[in-house]
C-alpha atoms as a PDB file:
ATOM      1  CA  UNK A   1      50.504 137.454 141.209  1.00  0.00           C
ATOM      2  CA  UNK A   2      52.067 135.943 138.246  1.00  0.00           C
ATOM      3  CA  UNK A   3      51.140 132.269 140.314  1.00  0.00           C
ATOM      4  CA  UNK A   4      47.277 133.113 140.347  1.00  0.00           C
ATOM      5  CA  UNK A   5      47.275 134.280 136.692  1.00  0.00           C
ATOM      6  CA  UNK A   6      49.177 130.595 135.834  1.00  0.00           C
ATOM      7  CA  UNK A   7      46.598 128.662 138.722  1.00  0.00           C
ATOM      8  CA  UNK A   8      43.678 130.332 136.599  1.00  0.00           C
ATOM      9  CA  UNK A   9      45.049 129.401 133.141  1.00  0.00           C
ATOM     10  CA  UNK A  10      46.035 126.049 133.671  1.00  0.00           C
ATOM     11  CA  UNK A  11      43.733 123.165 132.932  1.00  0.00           C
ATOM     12  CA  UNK A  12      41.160 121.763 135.536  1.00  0.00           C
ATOM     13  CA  UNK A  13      41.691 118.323 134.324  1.00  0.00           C
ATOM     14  CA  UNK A  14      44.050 116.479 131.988  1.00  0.00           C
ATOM     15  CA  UNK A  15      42.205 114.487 129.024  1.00  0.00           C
ATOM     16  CA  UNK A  16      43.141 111.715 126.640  1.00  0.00           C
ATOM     17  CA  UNK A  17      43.038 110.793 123.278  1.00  0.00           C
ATOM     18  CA  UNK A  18      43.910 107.746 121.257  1.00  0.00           C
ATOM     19  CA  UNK A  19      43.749 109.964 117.656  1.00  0.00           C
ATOM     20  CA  UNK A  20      44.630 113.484 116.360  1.00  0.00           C
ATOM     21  CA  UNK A  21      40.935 113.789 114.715  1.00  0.00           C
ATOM     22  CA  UNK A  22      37.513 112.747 116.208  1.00  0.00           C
ATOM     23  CA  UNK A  23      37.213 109.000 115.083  1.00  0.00           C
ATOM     24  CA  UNK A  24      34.955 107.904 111.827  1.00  0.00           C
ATOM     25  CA  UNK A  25      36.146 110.479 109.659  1.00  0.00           C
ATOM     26  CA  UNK A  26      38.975 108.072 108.238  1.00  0.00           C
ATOM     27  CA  UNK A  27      38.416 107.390 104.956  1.00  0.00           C
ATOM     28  CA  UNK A  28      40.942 105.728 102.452  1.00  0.00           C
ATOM     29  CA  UNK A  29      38.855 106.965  99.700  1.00  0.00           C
ATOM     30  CA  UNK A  30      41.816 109.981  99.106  1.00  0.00           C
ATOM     31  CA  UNK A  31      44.410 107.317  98.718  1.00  0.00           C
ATOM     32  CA  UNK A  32      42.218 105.451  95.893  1.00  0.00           C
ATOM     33  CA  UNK A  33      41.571 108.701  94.233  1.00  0.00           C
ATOM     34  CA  UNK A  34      45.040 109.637  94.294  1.00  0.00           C
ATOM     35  CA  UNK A  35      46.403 106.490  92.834  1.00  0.00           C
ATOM     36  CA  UNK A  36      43.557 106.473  90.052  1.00  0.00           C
ATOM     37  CA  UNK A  37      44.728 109.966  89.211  1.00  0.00           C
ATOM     38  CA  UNK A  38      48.775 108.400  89.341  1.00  0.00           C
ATOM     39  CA  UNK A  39      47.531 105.680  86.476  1.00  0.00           C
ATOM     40  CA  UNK A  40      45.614 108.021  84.553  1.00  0.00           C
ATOM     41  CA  UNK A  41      48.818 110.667  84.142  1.00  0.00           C
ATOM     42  CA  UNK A  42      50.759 107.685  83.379  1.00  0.00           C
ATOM     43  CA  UNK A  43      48.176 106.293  80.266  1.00  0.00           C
ATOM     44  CA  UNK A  44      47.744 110.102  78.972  1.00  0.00           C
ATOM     45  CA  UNK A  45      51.685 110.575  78.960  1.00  0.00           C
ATOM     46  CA  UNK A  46      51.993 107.619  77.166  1.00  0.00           C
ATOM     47  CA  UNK A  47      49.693 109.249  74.709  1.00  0.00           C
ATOM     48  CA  UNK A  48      50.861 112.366  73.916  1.00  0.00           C
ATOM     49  CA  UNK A  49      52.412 112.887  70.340  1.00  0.00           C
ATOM     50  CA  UNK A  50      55.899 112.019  69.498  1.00  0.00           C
ATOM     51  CA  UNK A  51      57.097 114.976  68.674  1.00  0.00           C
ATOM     52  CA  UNK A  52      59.069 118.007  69.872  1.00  0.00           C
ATOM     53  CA  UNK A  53      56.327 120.333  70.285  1.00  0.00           C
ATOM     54  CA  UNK A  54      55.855 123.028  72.769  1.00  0.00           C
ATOM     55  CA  UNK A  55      52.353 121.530  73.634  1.00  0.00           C
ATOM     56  CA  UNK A  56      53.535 118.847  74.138  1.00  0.00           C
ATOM     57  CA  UNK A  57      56.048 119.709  76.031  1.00  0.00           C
ATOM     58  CA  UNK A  58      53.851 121.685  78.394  1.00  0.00           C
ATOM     59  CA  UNK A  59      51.560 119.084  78.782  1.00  0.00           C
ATOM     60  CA  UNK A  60      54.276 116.469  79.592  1.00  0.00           C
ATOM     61  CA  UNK A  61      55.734 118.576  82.190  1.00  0.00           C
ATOM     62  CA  UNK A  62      51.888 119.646  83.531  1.00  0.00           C
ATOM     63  CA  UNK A  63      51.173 115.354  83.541  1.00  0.00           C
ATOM     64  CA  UNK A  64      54.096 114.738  85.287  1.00  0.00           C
ATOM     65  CA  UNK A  65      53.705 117.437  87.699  1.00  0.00           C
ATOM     66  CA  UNK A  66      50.379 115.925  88.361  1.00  0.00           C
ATOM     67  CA  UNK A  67      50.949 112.869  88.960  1.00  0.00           C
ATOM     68  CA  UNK A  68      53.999 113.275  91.422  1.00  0.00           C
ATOM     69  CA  UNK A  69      51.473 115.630  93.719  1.00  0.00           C
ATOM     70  CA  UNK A  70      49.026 112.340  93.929  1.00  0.00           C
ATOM     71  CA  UNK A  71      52.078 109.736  94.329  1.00  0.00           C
ATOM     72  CA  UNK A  72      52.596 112.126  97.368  1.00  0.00           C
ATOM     73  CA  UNK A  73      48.842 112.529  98.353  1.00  0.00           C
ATOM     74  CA  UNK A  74      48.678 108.473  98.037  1.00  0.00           C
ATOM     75  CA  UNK A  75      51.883 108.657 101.145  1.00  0.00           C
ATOM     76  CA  UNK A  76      50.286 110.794 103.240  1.00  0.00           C
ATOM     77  CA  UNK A  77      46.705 109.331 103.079  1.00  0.00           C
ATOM     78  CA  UNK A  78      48.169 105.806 103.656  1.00  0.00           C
ATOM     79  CA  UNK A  79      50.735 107.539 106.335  1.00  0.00           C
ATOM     80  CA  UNK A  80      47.242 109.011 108.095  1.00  0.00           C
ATOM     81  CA  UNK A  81      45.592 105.862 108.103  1.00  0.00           C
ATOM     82  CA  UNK A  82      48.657 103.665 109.106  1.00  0.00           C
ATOM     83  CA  UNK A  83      49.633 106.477 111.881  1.00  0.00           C
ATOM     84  CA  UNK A  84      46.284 107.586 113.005  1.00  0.00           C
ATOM     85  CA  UNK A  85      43.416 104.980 112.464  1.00  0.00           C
ATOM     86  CA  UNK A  86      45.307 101.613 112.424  1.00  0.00           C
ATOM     87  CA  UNK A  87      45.127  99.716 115.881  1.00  0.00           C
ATOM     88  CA  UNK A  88      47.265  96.810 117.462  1.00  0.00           C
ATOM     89  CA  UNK A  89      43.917  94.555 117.242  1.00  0.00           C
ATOM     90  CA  UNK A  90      43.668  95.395 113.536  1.00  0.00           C
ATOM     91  CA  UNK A  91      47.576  93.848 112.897  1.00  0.00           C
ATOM     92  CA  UNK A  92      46.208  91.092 115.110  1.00  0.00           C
ATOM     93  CA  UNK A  93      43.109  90.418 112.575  1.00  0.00           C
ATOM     94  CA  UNK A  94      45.194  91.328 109.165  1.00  0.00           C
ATOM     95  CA  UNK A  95      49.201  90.556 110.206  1.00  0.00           C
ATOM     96  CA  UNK A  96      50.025  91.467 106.638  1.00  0.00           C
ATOM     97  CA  UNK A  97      48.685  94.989 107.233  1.00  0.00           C
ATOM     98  CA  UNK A  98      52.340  96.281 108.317  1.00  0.00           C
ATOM     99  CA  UNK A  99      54.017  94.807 105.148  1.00  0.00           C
ATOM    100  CA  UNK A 100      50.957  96.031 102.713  1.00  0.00           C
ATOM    101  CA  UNK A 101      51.699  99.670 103.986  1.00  0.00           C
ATOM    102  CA  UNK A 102      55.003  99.384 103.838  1.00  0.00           C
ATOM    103  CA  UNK A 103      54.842  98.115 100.327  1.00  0.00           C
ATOM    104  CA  UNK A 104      52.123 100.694  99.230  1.00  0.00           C
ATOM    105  CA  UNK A 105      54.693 103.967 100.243  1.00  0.00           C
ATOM    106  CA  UNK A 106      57.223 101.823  98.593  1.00  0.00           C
ATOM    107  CA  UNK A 107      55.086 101.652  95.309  1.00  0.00           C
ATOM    108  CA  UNK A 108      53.689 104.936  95.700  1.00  0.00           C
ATOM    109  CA  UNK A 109      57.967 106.146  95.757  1.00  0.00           C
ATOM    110  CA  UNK A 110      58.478 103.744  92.633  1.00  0.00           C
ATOM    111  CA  UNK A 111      55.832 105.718  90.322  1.00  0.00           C
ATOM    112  CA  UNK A 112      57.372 109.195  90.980  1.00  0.00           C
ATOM    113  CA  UNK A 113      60.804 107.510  89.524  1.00  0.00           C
ATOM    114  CA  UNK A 114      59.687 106.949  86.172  1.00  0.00           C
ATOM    115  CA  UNK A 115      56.491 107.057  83.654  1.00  0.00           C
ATOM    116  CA  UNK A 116      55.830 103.137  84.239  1.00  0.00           C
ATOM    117  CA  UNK A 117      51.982 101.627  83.402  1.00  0.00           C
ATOM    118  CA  UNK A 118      52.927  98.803  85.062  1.00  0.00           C
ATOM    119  CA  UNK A 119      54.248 100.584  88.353  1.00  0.00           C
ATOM    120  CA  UNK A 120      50.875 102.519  88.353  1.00  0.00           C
ATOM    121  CA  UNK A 121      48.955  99.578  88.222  1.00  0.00           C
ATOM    122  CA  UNK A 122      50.678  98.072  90.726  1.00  0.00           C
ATOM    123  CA  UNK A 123      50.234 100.947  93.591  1.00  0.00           C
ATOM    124  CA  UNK A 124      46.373 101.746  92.551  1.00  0.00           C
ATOM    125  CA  UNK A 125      46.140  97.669  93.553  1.00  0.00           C
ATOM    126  CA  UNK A 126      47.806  97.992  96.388  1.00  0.00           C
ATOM    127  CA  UNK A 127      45.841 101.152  97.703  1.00  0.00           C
ATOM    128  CA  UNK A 128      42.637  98.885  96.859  1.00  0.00           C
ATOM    129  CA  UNK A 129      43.668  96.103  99.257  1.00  0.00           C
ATOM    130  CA  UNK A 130      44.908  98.662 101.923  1.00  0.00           C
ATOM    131  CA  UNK A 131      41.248 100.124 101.349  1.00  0.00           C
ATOM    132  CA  UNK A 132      39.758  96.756 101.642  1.00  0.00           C
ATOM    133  CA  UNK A 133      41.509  96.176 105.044  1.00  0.00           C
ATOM    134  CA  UNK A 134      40.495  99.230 106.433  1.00  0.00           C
ATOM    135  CA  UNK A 135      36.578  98.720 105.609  1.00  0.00           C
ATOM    136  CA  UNK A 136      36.945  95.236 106.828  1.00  0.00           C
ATOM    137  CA  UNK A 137      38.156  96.438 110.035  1.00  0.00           C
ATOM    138  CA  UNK A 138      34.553  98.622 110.289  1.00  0.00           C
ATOM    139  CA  UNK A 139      32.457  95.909 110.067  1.00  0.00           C
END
């Protein structure tokens, strides 16, 4: 009995995919988002009043809070596309794809350490280029 039930429930045929998600739905545009939103925190901290107000300190604390959530979104959208959408025959075509991700998480890490313009800068550019790679690889 209980090895009809299992013959009826089991699959008729075994299928493949190469992705978790129906391709052409990648988009980087997340990541780009995300790191604009990093650099913006960082310029609006920068900002806010020298003092030891309660304002400010709430809106230090809400800037900061904001900007560590889209250093994070940045890793997983990058993670997505390096994991998911990324292909052998795109390393073939761009061989400095592997160190630009690597380098973009790195960055990504860097800006939730401190409150640094330049830091920011440098992962928004760096999200760009993986961005660029990835349309290139549509065309």
């Amino acid at each position: 009995m209980i090895g009809r039930l299992t013959a009826r429930l089991a699959p008729r045929r075994v299928v493949h995919a190469h992705c978790d998600i129906p391709c052409g739905i990648y988009d980087p545009h997340e990541a780009q988002l995300a790191a604009q939103t990093v650099e913006t925190m960082v310029t609006k901290i920068k900002a806010l009043p020298d003092d030891d107000s309660e304002a400010r300190r709430n809106s230090f604390v809400r800037m900061v809070t904001v900007k560590e959530e889209h250093a994070e979104r940045v890793k997983h959208e990058i993670q997505v596309l390096w994991s998911d959408y990324f292909k052998p025959e795109h390393l073939e075509k761009f061989p400095e794809l592997h160190d630009l991700v690597w380098k973009t998480l790195k960055a990504a890490s860097a800006t939730k350490q401190n409150v640094d313009a330049e830091k920011a800068a440098e992962l928004r550019a760096k999200v760009d280029e993986v961005a660029r790679l990835f349309w290139e690889t549509k065309k």
